[in-house]
N, C-alpha and C. Protein backbone atom coordinates (compact mmCIF):
# COMPACT_ATOMS: atom_id res chain seq x y z
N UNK A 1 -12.26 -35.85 40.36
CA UNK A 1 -12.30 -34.47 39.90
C UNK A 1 -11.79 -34.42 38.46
N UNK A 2 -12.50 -33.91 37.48
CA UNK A 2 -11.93 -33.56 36.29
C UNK A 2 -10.59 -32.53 35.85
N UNK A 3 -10.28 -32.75 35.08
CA UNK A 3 -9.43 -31.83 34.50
C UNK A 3 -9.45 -30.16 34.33
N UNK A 4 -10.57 -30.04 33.80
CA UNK A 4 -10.90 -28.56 33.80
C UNK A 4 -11.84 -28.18 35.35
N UNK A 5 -11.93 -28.98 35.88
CA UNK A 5 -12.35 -28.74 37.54
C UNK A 5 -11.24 -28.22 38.34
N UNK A 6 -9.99 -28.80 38.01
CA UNK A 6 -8.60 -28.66 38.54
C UNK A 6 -8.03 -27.12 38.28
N UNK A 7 -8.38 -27.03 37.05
CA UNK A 7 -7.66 -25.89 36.56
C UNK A 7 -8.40 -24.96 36.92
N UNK A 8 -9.91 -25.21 37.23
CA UNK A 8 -10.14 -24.02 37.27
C UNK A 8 -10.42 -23.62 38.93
N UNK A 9 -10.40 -24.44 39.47
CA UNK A 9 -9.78 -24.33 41.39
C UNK A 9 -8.64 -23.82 41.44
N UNK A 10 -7.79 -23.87 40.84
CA UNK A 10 -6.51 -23.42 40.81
C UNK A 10 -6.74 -21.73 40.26
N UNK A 11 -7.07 -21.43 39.35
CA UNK A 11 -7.43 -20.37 39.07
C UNK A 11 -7.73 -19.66 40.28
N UNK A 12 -9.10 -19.87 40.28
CA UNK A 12 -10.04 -18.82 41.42
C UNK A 12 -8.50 -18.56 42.91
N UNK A 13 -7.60 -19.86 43.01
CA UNK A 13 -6.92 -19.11 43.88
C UNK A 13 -5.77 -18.66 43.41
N UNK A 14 -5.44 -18.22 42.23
CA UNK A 14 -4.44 -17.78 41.50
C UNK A 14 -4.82 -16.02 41.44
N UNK A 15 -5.71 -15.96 40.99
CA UNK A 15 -6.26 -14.80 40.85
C UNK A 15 -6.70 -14.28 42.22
N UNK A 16 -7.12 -15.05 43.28
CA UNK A 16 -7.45 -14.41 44.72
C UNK A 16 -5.99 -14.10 45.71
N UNK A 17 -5.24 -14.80 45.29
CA UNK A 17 -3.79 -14.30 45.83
C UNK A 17 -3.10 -13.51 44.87
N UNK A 18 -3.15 -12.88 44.02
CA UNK A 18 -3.00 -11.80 42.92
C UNK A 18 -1.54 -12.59 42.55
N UNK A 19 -1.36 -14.03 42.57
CA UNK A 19 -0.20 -14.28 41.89
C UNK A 19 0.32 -13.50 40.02
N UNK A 20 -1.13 -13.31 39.19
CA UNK A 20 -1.06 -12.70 37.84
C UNK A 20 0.07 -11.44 37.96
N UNK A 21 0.65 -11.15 38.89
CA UNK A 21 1.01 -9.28 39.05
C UNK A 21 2.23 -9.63 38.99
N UNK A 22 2.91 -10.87 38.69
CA UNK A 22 4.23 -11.23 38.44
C UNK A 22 4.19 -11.31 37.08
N UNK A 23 3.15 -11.27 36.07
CA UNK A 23 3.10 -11.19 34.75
C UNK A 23 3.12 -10.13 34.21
N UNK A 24 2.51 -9.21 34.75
CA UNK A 24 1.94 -7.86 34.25
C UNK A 24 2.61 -7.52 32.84
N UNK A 25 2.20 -7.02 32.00
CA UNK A 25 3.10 -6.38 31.14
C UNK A 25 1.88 -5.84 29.67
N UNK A 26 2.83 -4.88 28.57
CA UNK A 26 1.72 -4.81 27.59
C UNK A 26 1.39 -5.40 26.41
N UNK A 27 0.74 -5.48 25.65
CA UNK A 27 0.56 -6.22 24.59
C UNK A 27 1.69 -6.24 23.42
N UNK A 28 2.56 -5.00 23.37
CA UNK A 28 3.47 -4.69 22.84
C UNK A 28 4.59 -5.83 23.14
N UNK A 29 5.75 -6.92 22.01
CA UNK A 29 6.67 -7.11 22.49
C UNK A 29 7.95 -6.08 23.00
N UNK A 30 8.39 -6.73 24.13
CA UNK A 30 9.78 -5.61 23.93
C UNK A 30 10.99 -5.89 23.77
N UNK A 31 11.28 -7.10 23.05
CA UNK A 31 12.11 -7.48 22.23
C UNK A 31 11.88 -7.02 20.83
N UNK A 32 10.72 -7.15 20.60
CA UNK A 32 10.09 -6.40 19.25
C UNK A 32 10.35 -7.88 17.88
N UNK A 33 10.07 -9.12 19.00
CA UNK A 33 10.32 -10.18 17.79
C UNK A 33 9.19 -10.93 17.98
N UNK A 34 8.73 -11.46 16.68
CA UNK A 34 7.49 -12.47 17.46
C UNK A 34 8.11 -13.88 17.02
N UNK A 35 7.87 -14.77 17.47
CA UNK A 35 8.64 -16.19 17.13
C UNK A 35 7.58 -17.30 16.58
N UNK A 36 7.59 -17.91 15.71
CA UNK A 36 6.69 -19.29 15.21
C UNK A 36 7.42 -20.36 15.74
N UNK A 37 6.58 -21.29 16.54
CA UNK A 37 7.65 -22.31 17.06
C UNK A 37 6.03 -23.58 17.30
N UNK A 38 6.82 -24.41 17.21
CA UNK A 38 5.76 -26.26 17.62
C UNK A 38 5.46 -26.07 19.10
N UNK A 39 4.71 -26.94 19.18
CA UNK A 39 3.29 -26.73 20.21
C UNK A 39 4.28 -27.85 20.96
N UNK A 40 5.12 -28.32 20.64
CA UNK A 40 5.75 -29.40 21.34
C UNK A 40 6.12 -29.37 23.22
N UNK A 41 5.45 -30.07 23.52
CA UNK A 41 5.12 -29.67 25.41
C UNK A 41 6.38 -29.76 25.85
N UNK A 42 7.78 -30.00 25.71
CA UNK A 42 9.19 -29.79 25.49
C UNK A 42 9.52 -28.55 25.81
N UNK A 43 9.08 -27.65 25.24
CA UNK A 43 9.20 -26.34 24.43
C UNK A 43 8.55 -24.90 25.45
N UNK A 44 7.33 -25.67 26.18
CA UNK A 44 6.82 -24.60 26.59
C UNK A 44 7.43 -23.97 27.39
N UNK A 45 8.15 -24.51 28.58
CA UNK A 45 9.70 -23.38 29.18
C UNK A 45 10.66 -23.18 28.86
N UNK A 46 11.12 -24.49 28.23
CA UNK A 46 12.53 -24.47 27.40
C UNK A 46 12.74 -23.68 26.44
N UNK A 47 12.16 -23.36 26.07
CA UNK A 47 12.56 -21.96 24.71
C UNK A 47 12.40 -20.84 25.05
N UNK A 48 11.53 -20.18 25.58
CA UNK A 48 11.36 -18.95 26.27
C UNK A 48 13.24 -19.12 27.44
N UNK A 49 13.46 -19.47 27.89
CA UNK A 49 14.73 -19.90 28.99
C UNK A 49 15.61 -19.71 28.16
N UNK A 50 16.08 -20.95 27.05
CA UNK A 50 17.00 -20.86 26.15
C UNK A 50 17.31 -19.67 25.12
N UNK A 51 16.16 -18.77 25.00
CA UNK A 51 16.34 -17.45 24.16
C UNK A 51 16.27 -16.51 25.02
N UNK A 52 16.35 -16.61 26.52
CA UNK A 52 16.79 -15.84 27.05
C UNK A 52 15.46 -14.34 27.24
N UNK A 53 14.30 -15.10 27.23
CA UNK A 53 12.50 -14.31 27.09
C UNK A 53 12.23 -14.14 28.11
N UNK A 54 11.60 -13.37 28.75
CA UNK A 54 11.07 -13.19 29.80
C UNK A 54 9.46 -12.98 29.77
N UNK A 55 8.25 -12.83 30.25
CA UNK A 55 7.15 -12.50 29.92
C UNK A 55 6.75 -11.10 29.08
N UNK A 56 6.18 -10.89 27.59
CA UNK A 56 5.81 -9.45 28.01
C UNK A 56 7.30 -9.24 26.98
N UNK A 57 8.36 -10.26 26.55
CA UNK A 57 9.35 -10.17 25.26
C UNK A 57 9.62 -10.07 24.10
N UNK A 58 8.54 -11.47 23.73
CA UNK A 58 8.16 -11.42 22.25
C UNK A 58 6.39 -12.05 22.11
N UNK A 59 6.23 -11.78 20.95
CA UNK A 59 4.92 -12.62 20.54
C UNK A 59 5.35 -14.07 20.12
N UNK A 60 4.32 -14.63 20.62
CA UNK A 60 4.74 -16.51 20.10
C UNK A 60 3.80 -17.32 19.28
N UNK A 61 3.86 -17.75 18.58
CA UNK A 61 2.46 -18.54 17.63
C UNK A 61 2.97 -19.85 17.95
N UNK A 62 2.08 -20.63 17.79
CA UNK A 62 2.55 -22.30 17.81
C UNK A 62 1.96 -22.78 17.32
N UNK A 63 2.14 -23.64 16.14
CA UNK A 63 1.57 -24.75 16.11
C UNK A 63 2.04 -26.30 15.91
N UNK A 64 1.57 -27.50 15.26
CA UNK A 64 2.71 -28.56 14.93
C UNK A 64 3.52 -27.94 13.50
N UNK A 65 5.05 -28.64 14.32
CA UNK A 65 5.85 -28.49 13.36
C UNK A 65 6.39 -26.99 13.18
N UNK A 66 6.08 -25.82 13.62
CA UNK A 66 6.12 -24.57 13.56
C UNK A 66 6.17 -24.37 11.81
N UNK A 67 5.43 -24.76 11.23
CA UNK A 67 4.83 -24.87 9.91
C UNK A 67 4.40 -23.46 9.08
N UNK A 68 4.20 -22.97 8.55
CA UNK A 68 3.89 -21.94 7.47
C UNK A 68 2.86 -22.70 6.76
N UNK A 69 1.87 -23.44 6.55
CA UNK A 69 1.57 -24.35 5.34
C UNK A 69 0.43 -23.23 4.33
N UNK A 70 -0.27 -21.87 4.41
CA UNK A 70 -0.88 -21.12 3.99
C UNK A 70 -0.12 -20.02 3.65
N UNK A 71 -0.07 -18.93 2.96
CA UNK A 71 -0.03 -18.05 2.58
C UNK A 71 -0.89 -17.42 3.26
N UNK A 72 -1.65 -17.19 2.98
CA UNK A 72 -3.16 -16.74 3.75
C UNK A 72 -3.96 -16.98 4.80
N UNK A 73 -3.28 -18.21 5.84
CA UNK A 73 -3.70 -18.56 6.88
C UNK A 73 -3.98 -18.39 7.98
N UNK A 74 -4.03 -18.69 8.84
CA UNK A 74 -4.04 -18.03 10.92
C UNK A 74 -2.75 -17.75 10.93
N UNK A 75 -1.90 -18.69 10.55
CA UNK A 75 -0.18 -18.40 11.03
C UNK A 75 0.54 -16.90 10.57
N UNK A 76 -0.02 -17.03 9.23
CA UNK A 76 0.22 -15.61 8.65
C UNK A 76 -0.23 -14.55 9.19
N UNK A 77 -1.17 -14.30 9.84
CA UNK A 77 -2.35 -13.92 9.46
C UNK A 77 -1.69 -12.62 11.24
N UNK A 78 -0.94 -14.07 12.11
CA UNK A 78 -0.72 -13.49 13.59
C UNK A 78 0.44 -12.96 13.30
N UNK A 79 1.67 -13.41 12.26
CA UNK A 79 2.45 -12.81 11.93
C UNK A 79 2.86 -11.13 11.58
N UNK A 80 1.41 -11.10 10.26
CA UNK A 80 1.22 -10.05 10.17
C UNK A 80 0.89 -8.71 10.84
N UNK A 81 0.04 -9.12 11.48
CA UNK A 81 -0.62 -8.78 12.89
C UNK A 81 1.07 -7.83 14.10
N UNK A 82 0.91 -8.99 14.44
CA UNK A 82 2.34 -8.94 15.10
C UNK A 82 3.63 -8.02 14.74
N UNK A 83 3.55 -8.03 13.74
CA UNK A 83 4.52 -7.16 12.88
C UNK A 83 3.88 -5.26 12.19
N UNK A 84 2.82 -5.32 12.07
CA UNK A 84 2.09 -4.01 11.55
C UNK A 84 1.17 -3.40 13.01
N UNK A 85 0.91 -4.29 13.57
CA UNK A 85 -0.08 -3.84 14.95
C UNK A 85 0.40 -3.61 16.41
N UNK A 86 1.67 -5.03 16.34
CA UNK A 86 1.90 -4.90 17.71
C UNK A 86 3.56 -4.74 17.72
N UNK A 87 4.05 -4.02 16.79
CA UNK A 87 5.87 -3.60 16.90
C UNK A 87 6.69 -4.55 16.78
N UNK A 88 6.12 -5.78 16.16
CA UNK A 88 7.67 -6.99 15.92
C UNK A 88 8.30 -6.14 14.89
N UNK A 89 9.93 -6.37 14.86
CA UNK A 89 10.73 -5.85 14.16
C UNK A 89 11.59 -7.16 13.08
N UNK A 90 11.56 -8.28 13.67
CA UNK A 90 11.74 -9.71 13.38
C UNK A 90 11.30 -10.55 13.47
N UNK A 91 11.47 -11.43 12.88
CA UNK A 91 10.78 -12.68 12.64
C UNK A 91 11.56 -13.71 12.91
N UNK A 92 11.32 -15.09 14.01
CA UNK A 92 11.98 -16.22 14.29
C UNK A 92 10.99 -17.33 14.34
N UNK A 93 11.81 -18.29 13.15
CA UNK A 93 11.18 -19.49 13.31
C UNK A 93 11.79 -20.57 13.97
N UNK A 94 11.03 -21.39 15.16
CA UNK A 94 12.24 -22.12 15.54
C UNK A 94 11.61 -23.91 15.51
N UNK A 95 12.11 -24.54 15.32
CA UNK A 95 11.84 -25.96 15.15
C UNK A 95 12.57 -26.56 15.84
N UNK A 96 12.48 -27.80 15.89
CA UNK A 96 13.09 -28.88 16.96
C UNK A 96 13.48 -30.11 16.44
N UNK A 97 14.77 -30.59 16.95
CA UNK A 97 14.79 -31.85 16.90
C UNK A 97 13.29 -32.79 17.68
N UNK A 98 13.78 -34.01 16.87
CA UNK A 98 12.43 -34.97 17.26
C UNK A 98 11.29 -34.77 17.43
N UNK A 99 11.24 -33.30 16.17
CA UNK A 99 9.91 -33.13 15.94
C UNK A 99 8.52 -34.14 15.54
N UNK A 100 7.42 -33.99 16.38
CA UNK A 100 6.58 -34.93 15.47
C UNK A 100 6.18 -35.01 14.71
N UNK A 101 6.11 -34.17 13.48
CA UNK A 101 5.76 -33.71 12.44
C UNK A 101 6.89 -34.10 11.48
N UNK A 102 8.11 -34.54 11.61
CA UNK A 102 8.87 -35.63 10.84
C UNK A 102 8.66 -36.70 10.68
N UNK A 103 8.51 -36.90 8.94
CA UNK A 103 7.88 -38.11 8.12
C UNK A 103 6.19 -38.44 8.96
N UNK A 104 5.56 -37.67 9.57
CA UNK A 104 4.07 -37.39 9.72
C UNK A 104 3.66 -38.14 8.84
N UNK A 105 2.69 -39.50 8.93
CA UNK A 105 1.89 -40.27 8.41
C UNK A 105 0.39 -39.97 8.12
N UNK A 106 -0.11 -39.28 6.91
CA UNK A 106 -1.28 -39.11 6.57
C UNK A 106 -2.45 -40.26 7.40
N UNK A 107 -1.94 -40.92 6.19
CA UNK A 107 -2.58 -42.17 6.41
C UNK A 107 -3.13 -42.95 7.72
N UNK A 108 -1.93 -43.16 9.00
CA UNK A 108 -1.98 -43.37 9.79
C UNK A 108 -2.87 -42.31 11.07
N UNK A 109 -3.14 -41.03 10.62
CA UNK A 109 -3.62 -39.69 11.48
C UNK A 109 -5.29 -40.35 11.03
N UNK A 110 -5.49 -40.55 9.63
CA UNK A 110 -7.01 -40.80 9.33
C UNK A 110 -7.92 -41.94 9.65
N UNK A 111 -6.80 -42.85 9.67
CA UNK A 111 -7.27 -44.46 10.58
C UNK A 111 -7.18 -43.90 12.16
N UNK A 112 -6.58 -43.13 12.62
CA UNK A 112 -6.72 -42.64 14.26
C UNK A 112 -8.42 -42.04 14.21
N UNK A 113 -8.43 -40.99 13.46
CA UNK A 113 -9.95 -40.51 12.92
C UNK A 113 -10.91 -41.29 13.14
N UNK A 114 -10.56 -42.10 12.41
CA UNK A 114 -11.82 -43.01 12.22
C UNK A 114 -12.00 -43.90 13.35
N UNK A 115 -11.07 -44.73 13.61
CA UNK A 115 -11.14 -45.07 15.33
C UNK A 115 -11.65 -44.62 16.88
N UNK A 116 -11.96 -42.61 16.16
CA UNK A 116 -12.28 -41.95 17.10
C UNK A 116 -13.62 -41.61 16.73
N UNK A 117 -14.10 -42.26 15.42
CA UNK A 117 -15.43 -41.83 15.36
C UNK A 117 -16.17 -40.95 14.12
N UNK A 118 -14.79 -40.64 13.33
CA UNK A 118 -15.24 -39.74 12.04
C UNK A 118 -15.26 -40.99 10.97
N UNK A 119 -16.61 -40.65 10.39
CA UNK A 119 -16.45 -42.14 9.49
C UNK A 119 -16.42 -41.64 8.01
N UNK A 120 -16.00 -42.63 7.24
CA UNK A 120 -15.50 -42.43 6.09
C UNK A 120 -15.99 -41.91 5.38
N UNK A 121 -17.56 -41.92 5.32
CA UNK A 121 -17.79 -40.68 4.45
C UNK A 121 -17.91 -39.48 4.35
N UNK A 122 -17.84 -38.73 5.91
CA UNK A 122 -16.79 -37.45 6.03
C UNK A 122 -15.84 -37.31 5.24
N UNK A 123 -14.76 -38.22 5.18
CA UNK A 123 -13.68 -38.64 4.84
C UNK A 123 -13.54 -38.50 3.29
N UNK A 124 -14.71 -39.04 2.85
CA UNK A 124 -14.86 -39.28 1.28
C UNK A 124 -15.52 -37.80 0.73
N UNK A 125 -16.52 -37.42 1.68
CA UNK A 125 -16.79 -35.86 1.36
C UNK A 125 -15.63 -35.32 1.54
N UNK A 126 -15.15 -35.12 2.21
CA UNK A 126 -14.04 -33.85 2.01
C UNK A 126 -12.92 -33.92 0.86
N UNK A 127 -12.77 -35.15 0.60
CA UNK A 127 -11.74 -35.66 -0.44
C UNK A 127 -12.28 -34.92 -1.58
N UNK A 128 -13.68 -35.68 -1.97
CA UNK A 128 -14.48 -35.07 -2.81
C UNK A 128 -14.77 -33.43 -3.31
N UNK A 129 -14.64 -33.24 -1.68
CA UNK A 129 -14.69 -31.24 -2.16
C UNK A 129 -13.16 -30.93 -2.59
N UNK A 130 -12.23 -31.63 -2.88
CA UNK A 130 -10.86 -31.05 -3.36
C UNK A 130 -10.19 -30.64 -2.14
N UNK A 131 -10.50 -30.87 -1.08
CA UNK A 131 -9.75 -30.87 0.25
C UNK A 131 -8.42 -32.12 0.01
N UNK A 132 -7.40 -31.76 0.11
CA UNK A 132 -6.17 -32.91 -0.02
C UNK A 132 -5.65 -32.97 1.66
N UNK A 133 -6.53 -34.09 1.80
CA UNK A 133 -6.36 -34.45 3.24
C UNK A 133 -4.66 -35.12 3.65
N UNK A 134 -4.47 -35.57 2.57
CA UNK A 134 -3.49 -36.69 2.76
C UNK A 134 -1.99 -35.57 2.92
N UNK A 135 -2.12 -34.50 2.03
CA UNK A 135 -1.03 -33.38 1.54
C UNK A 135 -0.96 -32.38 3.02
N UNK A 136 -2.55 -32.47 3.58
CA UNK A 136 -2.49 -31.39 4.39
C UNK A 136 -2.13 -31.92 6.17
N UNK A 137 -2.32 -33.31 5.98
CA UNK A 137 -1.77 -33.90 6.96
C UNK A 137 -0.45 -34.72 7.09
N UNK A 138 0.35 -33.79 6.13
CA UNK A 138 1.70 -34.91 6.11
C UNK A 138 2.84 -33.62 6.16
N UNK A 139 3.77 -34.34 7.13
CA UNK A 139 4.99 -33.26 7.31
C UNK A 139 6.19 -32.47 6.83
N UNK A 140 7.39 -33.55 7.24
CA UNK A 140 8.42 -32.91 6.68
C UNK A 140 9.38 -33.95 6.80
N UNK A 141 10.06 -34.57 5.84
CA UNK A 141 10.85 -35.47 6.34
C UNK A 141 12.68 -35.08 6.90
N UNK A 142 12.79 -33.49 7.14
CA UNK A 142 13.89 -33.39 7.96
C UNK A 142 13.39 -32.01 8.60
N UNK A 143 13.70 -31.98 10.02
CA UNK A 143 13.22 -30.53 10.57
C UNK A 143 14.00 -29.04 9.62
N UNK A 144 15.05 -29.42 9.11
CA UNK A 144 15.75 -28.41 8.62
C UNK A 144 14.81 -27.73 7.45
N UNK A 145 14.33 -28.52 6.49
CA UNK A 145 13.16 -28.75 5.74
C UNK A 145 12.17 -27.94 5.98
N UNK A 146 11.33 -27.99 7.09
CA UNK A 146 10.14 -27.56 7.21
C UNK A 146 10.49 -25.71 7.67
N UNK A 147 11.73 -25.93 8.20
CA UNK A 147 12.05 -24.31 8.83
C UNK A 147 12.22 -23.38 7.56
N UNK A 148 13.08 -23.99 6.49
CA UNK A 148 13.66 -22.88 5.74
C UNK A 148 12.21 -23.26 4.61
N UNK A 149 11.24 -23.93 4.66
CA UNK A 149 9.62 -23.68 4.04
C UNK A 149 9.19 -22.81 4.79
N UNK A 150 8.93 -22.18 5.80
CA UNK A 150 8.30 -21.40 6.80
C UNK A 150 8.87 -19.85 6.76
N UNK A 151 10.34 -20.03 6.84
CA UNK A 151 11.24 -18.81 6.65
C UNK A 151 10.98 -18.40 4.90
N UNK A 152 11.19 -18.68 4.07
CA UNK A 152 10.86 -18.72 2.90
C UNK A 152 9.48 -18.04 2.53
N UNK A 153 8.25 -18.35 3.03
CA UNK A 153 7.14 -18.16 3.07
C UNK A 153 6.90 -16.74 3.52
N UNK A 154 7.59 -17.04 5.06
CA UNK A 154 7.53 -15.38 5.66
C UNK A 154 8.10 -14.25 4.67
N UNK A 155 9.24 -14.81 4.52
CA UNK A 155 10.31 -13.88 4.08
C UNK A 155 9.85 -13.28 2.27
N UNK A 156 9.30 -13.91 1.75
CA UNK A 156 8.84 -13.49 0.46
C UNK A 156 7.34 -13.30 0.32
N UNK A 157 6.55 -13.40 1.45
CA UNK A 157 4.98 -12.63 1.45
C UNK A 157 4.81 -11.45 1.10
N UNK A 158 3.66 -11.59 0.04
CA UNK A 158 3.83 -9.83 -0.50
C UNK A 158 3.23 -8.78 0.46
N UNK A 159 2.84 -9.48 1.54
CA UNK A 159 2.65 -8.02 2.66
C UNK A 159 3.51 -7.97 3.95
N UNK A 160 4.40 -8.20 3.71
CA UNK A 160 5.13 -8.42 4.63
C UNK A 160 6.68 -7.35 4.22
N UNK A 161 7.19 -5.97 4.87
CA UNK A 161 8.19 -5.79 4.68
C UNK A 161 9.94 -6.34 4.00
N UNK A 162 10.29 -5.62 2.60
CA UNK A 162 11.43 -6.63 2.16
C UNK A 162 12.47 -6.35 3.77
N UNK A 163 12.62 -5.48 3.91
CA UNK A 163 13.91 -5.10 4.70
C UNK A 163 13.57 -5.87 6.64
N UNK A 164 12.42 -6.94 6.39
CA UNK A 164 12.54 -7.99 8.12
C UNK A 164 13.40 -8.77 7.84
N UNK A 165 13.75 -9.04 8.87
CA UNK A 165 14.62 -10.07 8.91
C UNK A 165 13.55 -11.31 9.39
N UNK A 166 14.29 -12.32 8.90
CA UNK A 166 13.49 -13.56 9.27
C UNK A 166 14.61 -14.59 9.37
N UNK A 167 14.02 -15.17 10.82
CA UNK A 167 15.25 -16.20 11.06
C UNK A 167 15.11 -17.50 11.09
N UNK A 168 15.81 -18.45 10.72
CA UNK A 168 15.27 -20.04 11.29
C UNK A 168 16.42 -20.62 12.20
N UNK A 169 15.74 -21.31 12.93
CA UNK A 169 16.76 -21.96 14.11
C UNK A 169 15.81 -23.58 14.24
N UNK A 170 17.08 -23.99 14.50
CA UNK A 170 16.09 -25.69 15.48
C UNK A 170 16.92 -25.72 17.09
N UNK A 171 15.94 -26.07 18.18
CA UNK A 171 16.27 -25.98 19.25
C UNK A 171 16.54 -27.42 19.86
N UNK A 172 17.36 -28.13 20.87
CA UNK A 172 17.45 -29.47 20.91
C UNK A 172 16.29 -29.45 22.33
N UNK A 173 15.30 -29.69 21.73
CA UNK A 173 14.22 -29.87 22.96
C UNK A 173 14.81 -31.22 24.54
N UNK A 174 16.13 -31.52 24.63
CA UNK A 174 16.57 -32.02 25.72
C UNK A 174 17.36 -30.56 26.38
N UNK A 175 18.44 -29.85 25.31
CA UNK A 175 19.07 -29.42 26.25
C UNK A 175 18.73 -28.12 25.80
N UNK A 176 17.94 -27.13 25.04
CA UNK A 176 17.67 -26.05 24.88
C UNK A 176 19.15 -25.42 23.68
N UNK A 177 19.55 -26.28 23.40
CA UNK A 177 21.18 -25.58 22.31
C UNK A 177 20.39 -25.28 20.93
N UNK A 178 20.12 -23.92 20.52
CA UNK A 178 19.47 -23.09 19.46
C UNK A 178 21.16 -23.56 18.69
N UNK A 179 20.34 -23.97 17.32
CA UNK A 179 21.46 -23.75 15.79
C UNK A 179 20.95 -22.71 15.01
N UNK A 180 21.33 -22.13 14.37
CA UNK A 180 21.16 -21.56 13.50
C UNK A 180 20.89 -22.25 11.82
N UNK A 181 19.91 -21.59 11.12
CA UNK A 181 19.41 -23.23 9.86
C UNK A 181 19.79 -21.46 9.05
N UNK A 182 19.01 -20.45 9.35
CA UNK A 182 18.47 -19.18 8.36
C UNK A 182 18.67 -17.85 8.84
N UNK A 183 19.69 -17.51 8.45
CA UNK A 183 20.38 -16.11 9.29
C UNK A 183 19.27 -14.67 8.13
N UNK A 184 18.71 -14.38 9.09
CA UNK A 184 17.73 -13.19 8.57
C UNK A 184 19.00 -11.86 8.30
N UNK A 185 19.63 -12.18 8.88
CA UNK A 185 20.51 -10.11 8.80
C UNK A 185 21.60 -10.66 7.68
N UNK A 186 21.90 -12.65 7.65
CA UNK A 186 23.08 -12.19 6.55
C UNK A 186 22.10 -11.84 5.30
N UNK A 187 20.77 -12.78 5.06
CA UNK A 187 20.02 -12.58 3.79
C UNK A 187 19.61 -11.48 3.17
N UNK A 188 19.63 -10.30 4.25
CA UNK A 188 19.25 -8.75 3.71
C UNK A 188 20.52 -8.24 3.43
N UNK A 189 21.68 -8.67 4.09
CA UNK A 189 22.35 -8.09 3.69
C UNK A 189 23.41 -8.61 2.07
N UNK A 190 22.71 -9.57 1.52
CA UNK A 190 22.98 -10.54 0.48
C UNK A 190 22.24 -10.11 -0.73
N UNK A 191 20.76 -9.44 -0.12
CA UNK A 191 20.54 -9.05 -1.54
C UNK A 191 19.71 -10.17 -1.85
N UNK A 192 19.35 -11.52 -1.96
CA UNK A 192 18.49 -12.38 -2.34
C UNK A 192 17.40 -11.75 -2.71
């Protein structure tokens, strides 16, 4: 049986025993925070638990690295969203120890590529169109690093409210212990 055969047997009796009605809730957070955090499979109960979320709390974006790397991007883009459409009042970025996206090897992601079948002159076209493959596939060499790039980003977007707060944290994806990297309420109240 395949993978998406599984999931989706599981479904049809997920939905026929109305297990979904333990989710219920509205599109609105009601914490009123939306959070940017890594896709890291660590993470997917452990942070919602450790911040103390329940379903139906906050909005969540993910991707690797819980990254900012656009101005203008998807990440922004749900942020914004999130914040003008659906009532976030704050902003939390949270990152992780033993992130994989620390010291992230360009190089090494494009030889995986190519091993999988994209051949080099894809490779050489896109280079060619001014695509910086190497820049856009390389990380951060300390998690602290990539958070207060992300917080930074949020926090000084020109469509984005001066008076949000925006926070950064790293979470220890073993035991769920949130630090604090970027205190959003002392920075407004600092004046930066």
């Amino acid at each position: 049986m395949s993978l998406i055969t599984e999931i989706l047997d599981h479904n049809q009796q997920f939905v026929e025993t109305e297990q979904y009605k333990q989710f219920l809730t509205t599109k609105f957070p009601d914490k009123r925070m939306v959070i940017l955090t890594c896709m890291d499979t660590r993470l997917v109960e452990l942070l919602p638990k450790a911040m103390n979320l329940r379903n139906g709390d906050a909005k969540i974006v993910k991707n690797a690295g819980a990254i900012v790397s656009h101005p203008f991007g998807s990440i922004m883009r749900s942020i914004i969203v999130a914040v003008y459409e659906l009532g976030a009042h704050e902003v939390v970025v949270v990152g992780h120890h033993g992130c994989g996206m620390t010291g992230l090897n360009s190089e090494q992601v494009l030889t995986k590529a190519k091993d999988r079948g994209v051949s080099g002159d894809v490779l050489d076209t896109l280079s060619h169109s001014g695509i910086d493959l190497e820049g856009w596939l390389t990380g951060f060499n300390q998690v602290q690093e990539g958070i207060i790039k992300s917080v930074n980003m949020i926090r000084n977007h020109p469509l984005l409210p001066k008076n949000l707060p925006v926070h950064g944290l790293i979470i220890d994806p073993e035991t769920g212990k949130l630090d604090m990297i970027e205190d959003g309420y002392a920075h407004l109240t600092s004046g930066e």
